[in-house]
Protein backbone atom coordinates (compact mmCIF):
# COMPACT_ATOMS: atom_id res chain seq x y z
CA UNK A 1 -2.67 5.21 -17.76
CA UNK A 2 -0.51 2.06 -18.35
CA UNK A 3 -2.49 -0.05 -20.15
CA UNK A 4 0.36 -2.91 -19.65
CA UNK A 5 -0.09 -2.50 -16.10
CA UNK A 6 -3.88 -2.99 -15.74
CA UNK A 7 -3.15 -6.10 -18.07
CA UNK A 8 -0.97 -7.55 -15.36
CA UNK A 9 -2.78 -6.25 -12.69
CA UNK A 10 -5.89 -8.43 -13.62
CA UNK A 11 -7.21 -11.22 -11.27
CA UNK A 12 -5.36 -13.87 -13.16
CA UNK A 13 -3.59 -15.35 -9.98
CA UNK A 14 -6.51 -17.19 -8.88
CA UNK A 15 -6.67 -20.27 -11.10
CA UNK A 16 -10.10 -21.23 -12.16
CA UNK A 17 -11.48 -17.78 -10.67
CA UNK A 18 -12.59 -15.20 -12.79
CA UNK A 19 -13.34 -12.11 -10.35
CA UNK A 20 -13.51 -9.04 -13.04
CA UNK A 21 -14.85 -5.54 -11.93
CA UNK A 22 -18.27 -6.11 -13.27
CA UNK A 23 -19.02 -8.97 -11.02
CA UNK A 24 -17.26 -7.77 -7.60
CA UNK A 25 -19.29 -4.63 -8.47
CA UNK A 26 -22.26 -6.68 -8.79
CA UNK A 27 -22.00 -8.39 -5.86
CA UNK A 28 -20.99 -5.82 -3.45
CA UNK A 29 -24.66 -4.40 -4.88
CA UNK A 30 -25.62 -7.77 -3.79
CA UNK A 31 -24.45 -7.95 -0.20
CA UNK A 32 -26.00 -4.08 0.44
CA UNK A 33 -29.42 -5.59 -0.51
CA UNK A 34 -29.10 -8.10 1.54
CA UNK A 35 -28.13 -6.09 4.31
CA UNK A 36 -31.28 -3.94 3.32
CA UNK A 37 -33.72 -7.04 3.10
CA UNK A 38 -32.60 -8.94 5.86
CA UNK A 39 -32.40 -5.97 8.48
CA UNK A 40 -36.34 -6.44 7.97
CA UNK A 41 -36.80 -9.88 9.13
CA UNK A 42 -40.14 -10.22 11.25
CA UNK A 43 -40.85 -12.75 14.03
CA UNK A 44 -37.83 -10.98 16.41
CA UNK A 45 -37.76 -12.12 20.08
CA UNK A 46 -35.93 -9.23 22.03
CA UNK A 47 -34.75 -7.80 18.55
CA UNK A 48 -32.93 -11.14 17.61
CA UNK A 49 -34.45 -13.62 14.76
CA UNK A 50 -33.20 -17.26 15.75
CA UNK A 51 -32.47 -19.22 13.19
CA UNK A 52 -31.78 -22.36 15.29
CA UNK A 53 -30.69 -22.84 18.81
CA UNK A 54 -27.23 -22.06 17.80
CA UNK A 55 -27.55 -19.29 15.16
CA UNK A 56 -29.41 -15.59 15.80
CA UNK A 57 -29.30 -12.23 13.86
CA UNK A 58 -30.20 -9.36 14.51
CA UNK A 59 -29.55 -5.97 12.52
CA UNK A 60 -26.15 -5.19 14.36
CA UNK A 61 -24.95 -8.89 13.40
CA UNK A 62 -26.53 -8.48 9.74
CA UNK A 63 -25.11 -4.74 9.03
CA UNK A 64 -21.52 -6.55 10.61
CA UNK A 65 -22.11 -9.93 8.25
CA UNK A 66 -22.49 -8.00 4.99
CA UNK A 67 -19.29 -5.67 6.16
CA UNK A 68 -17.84 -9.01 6.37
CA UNK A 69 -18.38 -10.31 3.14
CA UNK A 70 -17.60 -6.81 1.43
CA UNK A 71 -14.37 -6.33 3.00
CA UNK A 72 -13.08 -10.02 2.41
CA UNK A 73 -14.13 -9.40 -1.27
CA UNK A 74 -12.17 -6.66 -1.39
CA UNK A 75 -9.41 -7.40 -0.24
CA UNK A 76 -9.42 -10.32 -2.08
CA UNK A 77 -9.63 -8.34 -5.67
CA UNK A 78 -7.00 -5.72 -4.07
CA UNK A 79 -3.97 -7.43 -3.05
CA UNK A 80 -3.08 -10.19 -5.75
CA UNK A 81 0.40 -8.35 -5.75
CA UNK A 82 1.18 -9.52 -2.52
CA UNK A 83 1.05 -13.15 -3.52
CA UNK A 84 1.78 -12.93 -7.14
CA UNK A 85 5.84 -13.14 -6.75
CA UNK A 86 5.93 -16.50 -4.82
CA UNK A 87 2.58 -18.07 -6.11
CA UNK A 88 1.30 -18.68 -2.98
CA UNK A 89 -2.58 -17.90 -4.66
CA UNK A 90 -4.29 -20.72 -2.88
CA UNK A 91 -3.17 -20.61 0.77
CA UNK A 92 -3.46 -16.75 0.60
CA UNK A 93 -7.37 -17.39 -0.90
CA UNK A 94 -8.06 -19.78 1.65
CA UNK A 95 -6.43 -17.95 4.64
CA UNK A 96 -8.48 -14.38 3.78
CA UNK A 97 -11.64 -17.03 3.30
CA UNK A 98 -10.96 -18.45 6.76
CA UNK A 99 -10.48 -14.92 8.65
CA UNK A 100 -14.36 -13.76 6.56
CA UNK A 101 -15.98 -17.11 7.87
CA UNK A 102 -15.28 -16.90 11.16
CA UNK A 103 -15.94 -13.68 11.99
CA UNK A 104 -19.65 -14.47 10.32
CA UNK A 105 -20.19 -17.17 12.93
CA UNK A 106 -19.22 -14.55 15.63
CA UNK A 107 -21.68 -12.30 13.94
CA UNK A 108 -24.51 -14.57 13.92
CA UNK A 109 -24.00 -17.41 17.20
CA UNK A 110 -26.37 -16.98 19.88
CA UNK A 111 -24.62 -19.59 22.42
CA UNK A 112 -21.74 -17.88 24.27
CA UNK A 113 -19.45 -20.38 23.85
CA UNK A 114 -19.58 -20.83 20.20
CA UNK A 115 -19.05 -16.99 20.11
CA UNK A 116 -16.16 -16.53 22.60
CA UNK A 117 -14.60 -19.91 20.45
CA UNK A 118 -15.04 -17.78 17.01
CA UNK A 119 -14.15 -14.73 18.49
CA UNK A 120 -10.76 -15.64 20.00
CA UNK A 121 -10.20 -18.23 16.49
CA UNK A 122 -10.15 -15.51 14.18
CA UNK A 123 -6.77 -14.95 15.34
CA UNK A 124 -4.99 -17.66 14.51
CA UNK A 125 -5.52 -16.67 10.13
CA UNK A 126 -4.84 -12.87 10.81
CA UNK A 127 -1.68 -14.30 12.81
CA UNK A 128 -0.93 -16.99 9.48
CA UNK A 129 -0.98 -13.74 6.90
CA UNK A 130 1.20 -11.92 9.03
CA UNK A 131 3.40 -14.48 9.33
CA UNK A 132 3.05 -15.49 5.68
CA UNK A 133 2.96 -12.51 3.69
CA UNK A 134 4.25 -9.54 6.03
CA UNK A 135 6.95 -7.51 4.57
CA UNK A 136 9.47 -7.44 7.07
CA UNK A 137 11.24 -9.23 9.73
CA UNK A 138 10.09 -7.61 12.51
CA UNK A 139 6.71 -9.14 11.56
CA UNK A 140 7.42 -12.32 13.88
CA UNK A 141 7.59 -9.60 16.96
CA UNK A 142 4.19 -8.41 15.62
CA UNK A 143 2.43 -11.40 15.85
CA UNK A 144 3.62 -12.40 19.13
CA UNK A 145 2.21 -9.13 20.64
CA UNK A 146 -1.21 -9.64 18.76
CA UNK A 147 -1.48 -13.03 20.67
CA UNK A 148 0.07 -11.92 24.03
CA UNK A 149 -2.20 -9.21 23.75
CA UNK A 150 -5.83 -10.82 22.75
CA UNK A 151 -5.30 -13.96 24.56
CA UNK A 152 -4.39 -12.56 27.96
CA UNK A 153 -7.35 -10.04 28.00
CA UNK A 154 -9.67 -13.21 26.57
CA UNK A 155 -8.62 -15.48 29.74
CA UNK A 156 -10.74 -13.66 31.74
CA UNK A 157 -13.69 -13.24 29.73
CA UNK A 158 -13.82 -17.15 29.42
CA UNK A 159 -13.63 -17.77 33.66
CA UNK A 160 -16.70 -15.18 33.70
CA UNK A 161 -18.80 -16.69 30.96
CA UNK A 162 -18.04 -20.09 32.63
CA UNK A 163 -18.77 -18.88 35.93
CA UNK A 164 -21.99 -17.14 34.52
CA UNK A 165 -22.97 -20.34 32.61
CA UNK A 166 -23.27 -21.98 36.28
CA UNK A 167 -25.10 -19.37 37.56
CA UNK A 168 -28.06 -19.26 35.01
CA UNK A 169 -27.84 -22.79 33.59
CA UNK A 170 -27.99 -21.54 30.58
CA UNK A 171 -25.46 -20.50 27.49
CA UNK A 172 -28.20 -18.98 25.33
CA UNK A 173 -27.50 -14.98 24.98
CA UNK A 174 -31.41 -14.34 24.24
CA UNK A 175 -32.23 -16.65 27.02
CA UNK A 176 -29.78 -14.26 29.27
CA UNK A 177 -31.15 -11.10 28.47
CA UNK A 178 -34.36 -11.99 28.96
CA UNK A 179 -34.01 -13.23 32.35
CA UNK A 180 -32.00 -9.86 32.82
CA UNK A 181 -29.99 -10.48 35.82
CA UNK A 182 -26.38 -10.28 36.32
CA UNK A 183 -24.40 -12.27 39.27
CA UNK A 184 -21.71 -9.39 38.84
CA UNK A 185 -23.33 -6.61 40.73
CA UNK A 186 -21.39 -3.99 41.58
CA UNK A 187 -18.04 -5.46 41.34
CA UNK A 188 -16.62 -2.94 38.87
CA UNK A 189 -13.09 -5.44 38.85
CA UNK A 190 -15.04 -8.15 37.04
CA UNK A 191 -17.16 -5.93 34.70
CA UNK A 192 -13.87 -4.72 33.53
CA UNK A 193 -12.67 -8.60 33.23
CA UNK A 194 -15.73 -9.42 31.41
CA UNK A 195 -14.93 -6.08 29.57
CA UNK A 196 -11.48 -6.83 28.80
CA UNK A 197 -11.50 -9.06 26.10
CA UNK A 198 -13.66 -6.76 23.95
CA UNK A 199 -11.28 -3.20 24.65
CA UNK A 200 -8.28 -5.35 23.73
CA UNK A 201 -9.56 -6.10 20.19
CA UNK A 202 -11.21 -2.48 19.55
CA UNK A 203 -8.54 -1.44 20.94
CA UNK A 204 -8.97 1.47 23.89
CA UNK A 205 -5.79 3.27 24.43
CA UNK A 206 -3.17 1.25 26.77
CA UNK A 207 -4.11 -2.32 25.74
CA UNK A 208 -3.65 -0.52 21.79
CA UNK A 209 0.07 -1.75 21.35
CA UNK A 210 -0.16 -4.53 19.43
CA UNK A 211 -2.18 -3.23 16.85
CA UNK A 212 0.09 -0.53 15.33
CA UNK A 213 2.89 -2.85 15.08
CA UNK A 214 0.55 -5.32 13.71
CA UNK A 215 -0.60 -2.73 10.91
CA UNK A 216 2.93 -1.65 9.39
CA UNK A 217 3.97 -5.41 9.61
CA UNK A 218 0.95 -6.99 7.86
CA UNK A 219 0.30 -7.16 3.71
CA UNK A 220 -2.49 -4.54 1.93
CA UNK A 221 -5.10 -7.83 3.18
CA UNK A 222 -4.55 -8.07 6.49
CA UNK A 223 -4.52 -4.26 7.19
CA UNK A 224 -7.90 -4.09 5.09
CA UNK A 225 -9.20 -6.97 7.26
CA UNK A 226 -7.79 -5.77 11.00
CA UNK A 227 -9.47 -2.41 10.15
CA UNK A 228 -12.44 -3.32 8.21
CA UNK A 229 -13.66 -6.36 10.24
CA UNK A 230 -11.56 -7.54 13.44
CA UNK A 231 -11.97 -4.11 15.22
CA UNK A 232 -15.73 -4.48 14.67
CA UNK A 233 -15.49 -7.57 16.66
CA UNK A 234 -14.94 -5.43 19.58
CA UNK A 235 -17.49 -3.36 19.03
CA UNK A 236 -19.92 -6.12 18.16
CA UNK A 237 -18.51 -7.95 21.52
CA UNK A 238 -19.37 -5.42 23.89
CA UNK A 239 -23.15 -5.18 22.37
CA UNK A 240 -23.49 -8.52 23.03
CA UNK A 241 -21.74 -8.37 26.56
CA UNK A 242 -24.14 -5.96 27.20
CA UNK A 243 -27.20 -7.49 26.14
CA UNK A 244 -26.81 -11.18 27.92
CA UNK A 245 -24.96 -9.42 31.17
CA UNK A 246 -26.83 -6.11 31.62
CA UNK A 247 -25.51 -2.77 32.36
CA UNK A 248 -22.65 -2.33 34.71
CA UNK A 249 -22.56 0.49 37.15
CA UNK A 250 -22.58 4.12 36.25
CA UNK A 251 -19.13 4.41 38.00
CA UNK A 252 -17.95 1.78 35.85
CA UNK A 253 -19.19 2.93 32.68
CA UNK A 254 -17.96 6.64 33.46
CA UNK A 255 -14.52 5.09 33.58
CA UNK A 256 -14.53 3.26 30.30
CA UNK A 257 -15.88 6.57 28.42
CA UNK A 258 -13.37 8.70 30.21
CA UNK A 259 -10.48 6.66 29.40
CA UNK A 260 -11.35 5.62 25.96
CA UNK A 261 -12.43 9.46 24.75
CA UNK A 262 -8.98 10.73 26.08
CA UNK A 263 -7.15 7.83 24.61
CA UNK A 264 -8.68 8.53 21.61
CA UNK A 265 -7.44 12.24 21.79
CA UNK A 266 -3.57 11.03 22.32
CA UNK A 267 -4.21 8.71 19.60
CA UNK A 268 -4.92 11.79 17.33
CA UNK A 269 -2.31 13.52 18.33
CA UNK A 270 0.06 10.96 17.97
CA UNK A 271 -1.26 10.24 14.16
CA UNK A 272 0.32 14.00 13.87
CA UNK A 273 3.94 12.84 14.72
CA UNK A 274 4.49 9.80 12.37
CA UNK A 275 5.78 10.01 9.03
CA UNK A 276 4.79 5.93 8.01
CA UNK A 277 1.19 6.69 6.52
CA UNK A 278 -0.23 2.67 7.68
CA UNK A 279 0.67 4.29 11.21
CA UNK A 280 -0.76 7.27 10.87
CA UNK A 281 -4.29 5.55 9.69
CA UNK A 282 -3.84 2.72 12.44
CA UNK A 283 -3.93 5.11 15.52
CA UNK A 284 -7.02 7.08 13.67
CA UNK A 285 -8.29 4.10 13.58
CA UNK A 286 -7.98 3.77 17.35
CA UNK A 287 -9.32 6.95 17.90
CA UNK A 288 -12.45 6.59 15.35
CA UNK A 289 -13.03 2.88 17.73
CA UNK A 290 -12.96 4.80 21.17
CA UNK A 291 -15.59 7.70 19.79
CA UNK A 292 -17.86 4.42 18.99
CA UNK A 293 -17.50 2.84 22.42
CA UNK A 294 -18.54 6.00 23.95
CA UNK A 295 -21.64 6.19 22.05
CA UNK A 296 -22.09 1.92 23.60
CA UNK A 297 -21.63 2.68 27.50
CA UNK A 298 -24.00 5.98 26.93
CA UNK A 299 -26.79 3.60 27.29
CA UNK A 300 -29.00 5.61 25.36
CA UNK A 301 -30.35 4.75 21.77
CA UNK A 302 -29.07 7.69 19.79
CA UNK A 303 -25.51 6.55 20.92
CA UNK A 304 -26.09 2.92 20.36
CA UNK A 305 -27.32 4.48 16.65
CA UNK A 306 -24.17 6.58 16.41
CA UNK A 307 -21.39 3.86 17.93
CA UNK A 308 -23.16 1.20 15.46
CA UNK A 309 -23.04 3.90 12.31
CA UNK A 310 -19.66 4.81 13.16
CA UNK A 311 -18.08 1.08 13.20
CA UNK A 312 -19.49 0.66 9.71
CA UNK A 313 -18.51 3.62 7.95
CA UNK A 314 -14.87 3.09 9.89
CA UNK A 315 -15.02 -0.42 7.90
CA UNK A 316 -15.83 0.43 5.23
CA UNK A 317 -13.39 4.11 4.87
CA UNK A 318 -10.49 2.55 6.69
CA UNK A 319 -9.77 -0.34 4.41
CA UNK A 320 -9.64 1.97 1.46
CA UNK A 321 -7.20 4.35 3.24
CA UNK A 322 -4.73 1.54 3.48
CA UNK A 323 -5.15 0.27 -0.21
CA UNK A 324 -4.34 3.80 -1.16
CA UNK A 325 -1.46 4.13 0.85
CA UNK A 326 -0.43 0.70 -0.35
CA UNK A 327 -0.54 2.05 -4.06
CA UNK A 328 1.16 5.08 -3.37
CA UNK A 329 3.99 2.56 -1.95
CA UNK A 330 3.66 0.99 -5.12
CA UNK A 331 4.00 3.50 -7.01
CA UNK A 332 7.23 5.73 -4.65
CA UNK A 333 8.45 2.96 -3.44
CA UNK A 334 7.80 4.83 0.55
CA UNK A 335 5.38 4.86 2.81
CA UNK A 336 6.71 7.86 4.45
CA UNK A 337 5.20 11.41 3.98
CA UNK A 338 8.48 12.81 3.68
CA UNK A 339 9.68 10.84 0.04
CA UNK A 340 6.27 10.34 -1.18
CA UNK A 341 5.21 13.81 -2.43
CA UNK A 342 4.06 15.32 -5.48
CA UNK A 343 0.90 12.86 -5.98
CA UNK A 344 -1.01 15.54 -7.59
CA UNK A 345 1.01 15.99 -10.16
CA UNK A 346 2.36 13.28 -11.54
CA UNK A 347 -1.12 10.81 -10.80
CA UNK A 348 -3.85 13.06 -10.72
CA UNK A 349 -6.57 10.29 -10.07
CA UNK A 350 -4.74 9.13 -7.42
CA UNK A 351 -4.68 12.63 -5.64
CA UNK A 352 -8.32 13.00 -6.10
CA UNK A 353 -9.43 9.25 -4.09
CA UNK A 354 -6.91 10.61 -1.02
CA UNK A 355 -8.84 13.87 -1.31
CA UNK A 356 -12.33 12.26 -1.14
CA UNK A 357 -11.23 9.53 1.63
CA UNK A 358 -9.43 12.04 3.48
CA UNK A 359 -12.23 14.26 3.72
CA UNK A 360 -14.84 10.95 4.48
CA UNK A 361 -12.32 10.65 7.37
CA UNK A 362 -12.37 13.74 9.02
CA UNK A 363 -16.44 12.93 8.34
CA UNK A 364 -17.98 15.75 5.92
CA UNK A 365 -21.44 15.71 5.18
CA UNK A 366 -23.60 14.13 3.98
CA UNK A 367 -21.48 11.09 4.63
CA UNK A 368 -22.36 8.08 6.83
CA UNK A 369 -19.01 9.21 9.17
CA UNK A 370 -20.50 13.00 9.54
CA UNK A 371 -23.72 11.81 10.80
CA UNK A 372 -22.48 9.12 13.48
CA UNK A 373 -20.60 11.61 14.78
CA UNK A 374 -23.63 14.26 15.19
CA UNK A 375 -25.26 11.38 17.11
CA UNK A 376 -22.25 10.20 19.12
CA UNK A 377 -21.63 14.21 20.02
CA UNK A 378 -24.71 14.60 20.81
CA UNK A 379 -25.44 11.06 23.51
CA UNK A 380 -22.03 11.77 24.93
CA UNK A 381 -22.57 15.45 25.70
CA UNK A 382 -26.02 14.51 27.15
CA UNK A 383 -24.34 12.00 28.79
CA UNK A 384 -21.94 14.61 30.73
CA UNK A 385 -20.84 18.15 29.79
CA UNK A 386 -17.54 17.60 31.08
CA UNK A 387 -17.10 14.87 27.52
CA UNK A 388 -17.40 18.36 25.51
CA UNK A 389 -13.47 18.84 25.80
CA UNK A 390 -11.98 15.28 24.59
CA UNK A 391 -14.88 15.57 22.00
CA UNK A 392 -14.17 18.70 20.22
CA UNK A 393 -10.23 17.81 20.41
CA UNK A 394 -10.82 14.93 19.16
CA UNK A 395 -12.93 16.72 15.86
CA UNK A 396 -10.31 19.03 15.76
CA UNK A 397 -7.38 16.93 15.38
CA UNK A 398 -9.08 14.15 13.22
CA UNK A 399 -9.57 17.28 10.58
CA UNK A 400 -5.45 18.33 11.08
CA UNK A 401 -4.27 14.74 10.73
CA UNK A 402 -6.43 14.22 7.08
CA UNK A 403 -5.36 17.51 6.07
CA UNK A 404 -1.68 16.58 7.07
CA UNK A 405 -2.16 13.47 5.05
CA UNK A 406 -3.80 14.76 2.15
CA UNK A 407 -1.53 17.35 1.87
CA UNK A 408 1.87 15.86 3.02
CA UNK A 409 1.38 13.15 -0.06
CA UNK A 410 -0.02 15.21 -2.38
CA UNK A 411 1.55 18.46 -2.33
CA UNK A 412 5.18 19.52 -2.55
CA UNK A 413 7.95 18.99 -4.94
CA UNK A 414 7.41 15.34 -7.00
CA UNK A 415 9.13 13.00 -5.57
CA UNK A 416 12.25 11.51 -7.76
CA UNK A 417 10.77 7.40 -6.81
CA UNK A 418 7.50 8.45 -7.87
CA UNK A 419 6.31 6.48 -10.85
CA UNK A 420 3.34 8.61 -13.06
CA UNK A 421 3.29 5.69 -15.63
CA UNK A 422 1.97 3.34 -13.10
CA UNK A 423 -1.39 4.27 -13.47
CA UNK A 424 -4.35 2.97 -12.15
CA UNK A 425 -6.28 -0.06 -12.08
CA UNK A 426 -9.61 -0.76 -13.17
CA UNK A 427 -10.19 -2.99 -10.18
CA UNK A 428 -8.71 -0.30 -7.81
CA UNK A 429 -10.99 2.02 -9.44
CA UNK A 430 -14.01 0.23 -9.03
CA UNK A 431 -13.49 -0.72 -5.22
CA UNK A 432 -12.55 2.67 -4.17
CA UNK A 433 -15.69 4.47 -6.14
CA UNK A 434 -18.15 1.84 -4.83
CA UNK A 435 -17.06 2.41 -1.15
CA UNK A 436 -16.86 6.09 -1.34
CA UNK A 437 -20.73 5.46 -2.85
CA UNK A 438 -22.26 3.98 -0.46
CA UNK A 439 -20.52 5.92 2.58
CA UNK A 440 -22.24 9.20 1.27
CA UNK A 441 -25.51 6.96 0.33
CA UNK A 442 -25.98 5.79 4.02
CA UNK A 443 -27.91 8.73 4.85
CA UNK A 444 -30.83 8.21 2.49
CA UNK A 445 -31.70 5.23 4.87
CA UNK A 446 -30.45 5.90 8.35
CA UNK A 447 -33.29 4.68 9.58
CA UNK A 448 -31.48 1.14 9.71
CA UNK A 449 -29.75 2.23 12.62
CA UNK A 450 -32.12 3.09 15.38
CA UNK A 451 -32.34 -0.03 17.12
């Protein structure tokens, strides 16, 4: 190991902040208590605890919260080499900051306004590091497409919630579900309007472009943060959709799991024809996103478990997926599985976090990705027998694309760019073991997710 390295590699570019491994690990124990003690909260009204008029939790918005503040951390302590060369420190602190806070006020507003305003504003700082500190020029082109993409599926969403507002006289989610009516009936056209907004950012298959593009353009950060925490806004969206504007029609919902499962199978088998590994992990991503909105619009408990399980351990194995393929750039100089080879060999540590990531992807047990999946597998096939062909392609092909990964980097002749003396970080280290922790320590408490 370079020990020259992991002296430069230290968190020195923050001025005044002294983040060393002890304390992020520390903290990330921290935030996992929290999310432990706080999922616990009595005096719930229809499983939310208000904590004003404008603020409510519940243990969806609580699991998402501490995700929040994990991911933001880590990202933080991961990608100082992004910044480092043009000593842009404190606008690339502040604009990670930003992106954490305000997807914690969409986690935990209970007025639909203030959440649609969040949830549509956390794209403006993704957009800014992009921009900022996105490694090529083609990164303009991928923000454009992020916007196009999340703002015309958001109109809609906003006319509905308006409309809906007048309707009820109210803006209060918990208010909403309680009086559990809907003034959308039937009309499967404006479910998927109010719908739209939330597949967009997951996203299902055909509304997907943007992200790709948005994945291979953005630094180690915003990849960690797209995956980790603004997919989960989706996810977290159509919960709440669901709970202030009731359950759409069976037709409706049919649709949505149809297209989303089989999306997610072209997604895998698309991650099997790409060579750049940040596009390989983005459309797994999409296909990991459409397995937990299939478990949502089951409407049954076990898939609301699985969906929720699922969007956690994705944010919490994604993110590390992309650091590591961000050091193995680092230390190739190539993203691409055909001049990056030989990993085993020449940085054996390395080798061995793509080996246990890899296999967290493809979900081995006893890890928190193994057992959403037994739930989701299990609502969906209850749901229809017919879902028992995109389901089993989809397991199939998520276990060929990690092998293909695993092996394709690790395996072969050593690349000439590959640098062994690079070595590894202590702060890498730490991040990568603590995640990998808690994914296969989820199932000593899974209890937290039966809702």
């Amino acid at each position: 190991m370079d020990l020259k390295y992991m002296k430069s590699s230290g968190f020195s570019g923050f001025k005044g902040l002294n983040l060393s491994s002890p304390m992020f690990m520390g903290l990330s124990i921290l935030v996992l208590l929290e999310m432990y003690w706080i999922g616990r909260l009595n005096h719930m009204v229809e499983g939310m605890s208000m904590g004003s008029s404008w603020w409510a939790e519940d243990l969806i918005g609580v699991g998402l919260i501490s995700l929040t503040i994990y991911i933001t951390i880590t990202s933080l302590v991961s990608s100082d080499d992004d910044f480092m060369a043009d000593k842009e420190y404190s606008k690339f602190f502040m604009t990670v900051f930003l992106v954490g806070v305000m997807c914690v006020m969409v986690f935990s507003s209970s007025k639909i306004f203030f959440f649609y305003f969040f949830f549509e504003s956390s794209l403006l700082p993704t957009m800014v590091l992009i921009l900022g500190w996105g490694y090529q020029p083609e990164r303009l082109q991928a923000g454009l497409q992020m916007v196009m993409y999340t703002v015309c599926g958001s109109l809609p969403l906003l006319v509905l919630i308006s409309w809906m507002l007048m309707d009820s006289g109210s803006d209060c989610m918990l208010i909403l579900s309680m009086l559990s009516s809907s003034s959308l009936g039937d009309y499967n056209i404006l479910w998927l309007f109010l719908f739209l907004g939330m597949l967009v950012k997951i996203p299902v298959f055909s509304v997907h472009g943007w992200l790709p593009k948005a994945h291979v353009e953005a630094p180690l950060s915003g990849s960690m943060l797209l995956a980790g925490i603004l997919l989960k806004l989706g996810i977290f969206g159509v919960c709440r959709v669901l709970m202030f504007a009731g359950c759409p029609s069976s037709s409706f919902s049919s649709a949505i799991m149809v297209v989303s499962l089989w999306g997610g199978v072209v997604c895998s088998l698309l991650c099997l024809c790409f060579f750049d590994l940040k596009s390989i992990i983005a459309y797994s991503s999409i296909a990991h996103m459409a397995l937990s909105l299939g478990g949502l619009f089951s409407f049954n408990n076990t898939g609301w478990m699985g969906g929720i399980c699922m969007a956690l351990a994705h944010g919490l194995c994604s993110p590390c997926m992309f650091s590591l393929a961000n050091y193995t750039y680092m230390c190739s100089g190539s993203r691409s599985t055909l001049l990056c080879k030989g990993v085993l060999k020449g940085l054996p540590g390395l080798s061995s976090l793509w080996f246990i990531f890899c296999a967290l992807n493809l979900g081995c047990p006893p890890s928190a990705n193994f057992f959403s999946e037994c739930f989701l597998f299990c609502c969906i096939m209850g749901y229809s027998s017919v879902m028992v062909i995109p389901l089993f392609s989809m397991c199939f092909l998520a276990a060929g694309y990690s092998l293909f990964i695993y092996s394709s980097v690790n395996h072969g002749y050593q690349s000439a760019l590959l640098r062994p003396h690079y070595g590894l970080s202590a702060r890498f280290i730490s991040g990568m073991v603590l995640s990998g922790v808690v994914l296969f320590a989820i199932f000593l408490n899974l209890d937290l997710f039966f809702l």
